[in-house]
Protein backbone atom coordinates (compact mmCIF):
# COMPACT_ATOMS: atom_id res chain seq x y z
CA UNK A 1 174.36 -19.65 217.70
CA UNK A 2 173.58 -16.37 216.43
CA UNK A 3 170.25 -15.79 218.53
CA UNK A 4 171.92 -16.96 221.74
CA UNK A 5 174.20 -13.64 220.68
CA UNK A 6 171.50 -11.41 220.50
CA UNK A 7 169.66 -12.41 223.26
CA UNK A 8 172.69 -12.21 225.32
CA UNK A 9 173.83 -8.22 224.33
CA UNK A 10 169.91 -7.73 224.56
CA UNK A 11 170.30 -8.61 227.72
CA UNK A 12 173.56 -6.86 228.79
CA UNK A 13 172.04 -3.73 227.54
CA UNK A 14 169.38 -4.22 229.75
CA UNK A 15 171.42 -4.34 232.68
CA UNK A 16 173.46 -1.35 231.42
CA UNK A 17 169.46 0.55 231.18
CA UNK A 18 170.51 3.49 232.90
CA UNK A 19 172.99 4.86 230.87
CA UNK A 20 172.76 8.22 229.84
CA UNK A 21 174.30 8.35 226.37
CA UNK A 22 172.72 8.51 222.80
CA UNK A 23 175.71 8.89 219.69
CA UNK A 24 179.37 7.93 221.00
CA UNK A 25 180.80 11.46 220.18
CA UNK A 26 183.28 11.59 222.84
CA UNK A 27 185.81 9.72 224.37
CA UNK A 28 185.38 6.64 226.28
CA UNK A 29 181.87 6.17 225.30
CA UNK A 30 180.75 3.02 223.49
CA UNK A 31 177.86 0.76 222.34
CA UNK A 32 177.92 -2.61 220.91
CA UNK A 33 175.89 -3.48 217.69
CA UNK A 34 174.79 -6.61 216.48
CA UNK A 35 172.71 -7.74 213.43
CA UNK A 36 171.76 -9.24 210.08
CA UNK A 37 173.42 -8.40 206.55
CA UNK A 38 173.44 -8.78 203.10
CA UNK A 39 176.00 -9.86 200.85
CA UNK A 40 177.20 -11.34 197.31
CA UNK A 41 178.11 -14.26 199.80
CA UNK A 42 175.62 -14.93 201.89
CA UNK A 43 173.54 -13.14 204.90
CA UNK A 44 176.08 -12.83 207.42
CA UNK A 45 174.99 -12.60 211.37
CA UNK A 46 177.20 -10.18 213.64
CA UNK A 47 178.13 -8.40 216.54
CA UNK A 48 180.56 -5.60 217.36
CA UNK A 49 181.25 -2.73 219.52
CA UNK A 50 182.53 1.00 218.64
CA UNK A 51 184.72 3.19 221.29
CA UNK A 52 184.75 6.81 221.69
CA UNK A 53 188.14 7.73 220.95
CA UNK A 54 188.09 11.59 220.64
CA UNK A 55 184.87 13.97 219.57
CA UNK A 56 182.92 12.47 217.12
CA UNK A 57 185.66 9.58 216.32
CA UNK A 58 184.94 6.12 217.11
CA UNK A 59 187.11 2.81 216.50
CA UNK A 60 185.79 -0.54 217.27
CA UNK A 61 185.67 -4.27 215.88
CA UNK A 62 183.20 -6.62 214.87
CA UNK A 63 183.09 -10.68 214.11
CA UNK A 64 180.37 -11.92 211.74
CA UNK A 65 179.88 -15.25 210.54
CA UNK A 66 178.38 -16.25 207.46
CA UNK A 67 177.26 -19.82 205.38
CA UNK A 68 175.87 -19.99 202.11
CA UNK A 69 175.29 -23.04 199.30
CA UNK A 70 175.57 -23.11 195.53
CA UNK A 71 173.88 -25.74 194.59
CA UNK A 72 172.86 -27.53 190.76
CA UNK A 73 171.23 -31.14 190.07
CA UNK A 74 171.55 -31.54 194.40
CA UNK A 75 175.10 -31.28 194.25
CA UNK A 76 177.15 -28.08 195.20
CA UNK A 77 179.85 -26.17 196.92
CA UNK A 78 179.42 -25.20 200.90
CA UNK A 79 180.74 -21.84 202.54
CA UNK A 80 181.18 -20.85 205.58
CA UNK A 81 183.25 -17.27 206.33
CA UNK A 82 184.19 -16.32 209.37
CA UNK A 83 185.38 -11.91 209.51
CA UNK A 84 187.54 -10.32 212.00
CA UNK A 85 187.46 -6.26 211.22
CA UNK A 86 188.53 -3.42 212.94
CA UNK A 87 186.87 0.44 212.03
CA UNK A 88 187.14 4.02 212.25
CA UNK A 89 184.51 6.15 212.08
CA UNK A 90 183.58 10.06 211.95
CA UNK A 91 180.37 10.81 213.15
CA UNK A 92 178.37 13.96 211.67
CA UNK A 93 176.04 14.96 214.55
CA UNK A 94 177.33 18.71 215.11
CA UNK A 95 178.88 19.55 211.79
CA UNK A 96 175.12 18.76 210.09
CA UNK A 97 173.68 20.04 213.02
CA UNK A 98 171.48 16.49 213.15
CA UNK A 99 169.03 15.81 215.71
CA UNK A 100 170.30 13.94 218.75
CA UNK A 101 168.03 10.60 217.97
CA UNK A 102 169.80 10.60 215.00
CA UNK A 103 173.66 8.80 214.23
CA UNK A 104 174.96 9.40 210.73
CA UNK A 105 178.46 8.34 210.42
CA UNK A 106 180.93 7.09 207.29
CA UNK A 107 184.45 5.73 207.71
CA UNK A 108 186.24 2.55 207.26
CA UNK A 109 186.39 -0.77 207.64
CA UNK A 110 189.80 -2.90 207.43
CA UNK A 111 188.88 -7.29 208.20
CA UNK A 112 190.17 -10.38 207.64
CA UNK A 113 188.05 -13.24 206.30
CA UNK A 114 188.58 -16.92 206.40
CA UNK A 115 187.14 -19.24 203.79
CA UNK A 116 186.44 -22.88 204.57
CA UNK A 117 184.80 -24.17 201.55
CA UNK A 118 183.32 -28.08 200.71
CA UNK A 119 182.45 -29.78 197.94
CA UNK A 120 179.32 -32.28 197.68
CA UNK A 121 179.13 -34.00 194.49
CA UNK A 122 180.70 -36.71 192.09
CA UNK A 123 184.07 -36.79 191.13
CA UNK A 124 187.83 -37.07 193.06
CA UNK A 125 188.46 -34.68 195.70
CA UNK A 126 191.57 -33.42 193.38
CA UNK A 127 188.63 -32.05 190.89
CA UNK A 128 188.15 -28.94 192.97
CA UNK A 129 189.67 -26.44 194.81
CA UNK A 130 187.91 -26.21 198.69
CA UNK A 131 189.47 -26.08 201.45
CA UNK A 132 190.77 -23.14 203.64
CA UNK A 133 191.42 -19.76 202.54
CA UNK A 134 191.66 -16.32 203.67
CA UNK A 135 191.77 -12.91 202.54
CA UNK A 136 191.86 -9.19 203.89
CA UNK A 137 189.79 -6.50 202.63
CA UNK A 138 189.18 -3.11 203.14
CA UNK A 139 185.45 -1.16 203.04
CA UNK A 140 184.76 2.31 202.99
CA UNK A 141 180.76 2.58 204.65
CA UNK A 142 178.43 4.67 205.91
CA UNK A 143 175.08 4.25 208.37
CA UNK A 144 173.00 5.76 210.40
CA UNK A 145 171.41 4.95 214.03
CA UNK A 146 168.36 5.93 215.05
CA UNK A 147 167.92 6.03 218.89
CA UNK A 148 164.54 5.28 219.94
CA UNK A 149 165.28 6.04 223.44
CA UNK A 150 168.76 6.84 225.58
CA UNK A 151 169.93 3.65 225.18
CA UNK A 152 168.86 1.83 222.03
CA UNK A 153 168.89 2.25 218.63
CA UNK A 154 168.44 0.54 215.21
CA UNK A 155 170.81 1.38 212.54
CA UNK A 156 171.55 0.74 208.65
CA UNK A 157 174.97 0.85 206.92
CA UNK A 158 176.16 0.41 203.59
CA UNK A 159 179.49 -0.70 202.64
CA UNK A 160 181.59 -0.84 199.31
CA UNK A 161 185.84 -1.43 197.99
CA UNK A 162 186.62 -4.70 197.75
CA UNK A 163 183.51 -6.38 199.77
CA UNK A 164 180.70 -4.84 199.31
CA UNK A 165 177.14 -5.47 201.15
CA UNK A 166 174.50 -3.95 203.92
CA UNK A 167 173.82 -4.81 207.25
CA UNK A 168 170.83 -3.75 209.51
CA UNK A 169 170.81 -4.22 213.41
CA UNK A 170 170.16 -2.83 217.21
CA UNK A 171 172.78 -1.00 219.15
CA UNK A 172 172.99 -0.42 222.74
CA UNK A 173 174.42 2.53 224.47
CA UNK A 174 176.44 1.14 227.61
């Protein structure tokens, strides 16, 4: 599933090749992102898109998905999270004075993750606690983009509060 995603915002940006932007820093401008990360639970796959809201302000969303094991003697518990998150960011381009190729922005990161966990091992299905959870969490990050051309970029962020992680990815200027 995830490399039908990429394939398919590879290929939106591609039809969207004549754009003319690099860094959302104004209003009404956006890109959509999608990646790989890195994480106390698992490498989670995702895809999102940021909005210029006002100069150098973006918000946007993203969805990642995410499955992991922990496993012992070929038994062991099965995850699979699922994040909804919504973000503001500032972007520094003028106030560093930072090269045009270059995106460095920090802000934050509000989600919602749900938790559907399975057991596979011996003993009664009362002997553990799986199931469906949930949880919301809030991430303070920063990142950078490097735009290789008008349109395309690969970018890095870092992320820490109560989930913390990395992700790396491509982003497309539409």
């Amino acid at each position: 599933m995830g490399k039908k995603l990429l394939i398919i915002i590879f290929l939106t940006a591609i039809l969207y090749g004549s754009a003319n932007a690099q860094v959302v820093d104004g209003p009404g401008e956006q890109q959509i992102n999608a990646g790989v990360g890195l994480s106390v639970w698992g490498l989670p796959v995702y895809a999102g898109v940021d909005i210029g809201v006002a100069d150098y302000f973006t918000m946007g969303g993203e969805v990642s998905y995410r499955m992991y094991k922990e496993a012992w003697g070929g038994y062991g518990w099965h995850h699979n999270i699922l994040t909804f998150s919504v973000n503001g960011n500032y972007h520094f381009t003028d106030v560093f004075a930072i090269p045009r190729e270059w995106d460095i922005y920090g802000g934050l990161n509000l989600g919602y993750m749900m938790f559907n966990t399975t057991y596979d091992g011996p003993g009664d299905v009362t002997d553990y606690a799986g199931g469906m959870d949930s949880d919301i969490y809030l991430v303070a990050q920063v990142g950078a983009r490097y735009f290789f051309n008008d349109n395309m970029a690969l970018h890095m962020e870092l992320g820490g509060g109560s989930v913390a992680g990395a992700k790396v990815g491509i982003s497309f200027a539409l």
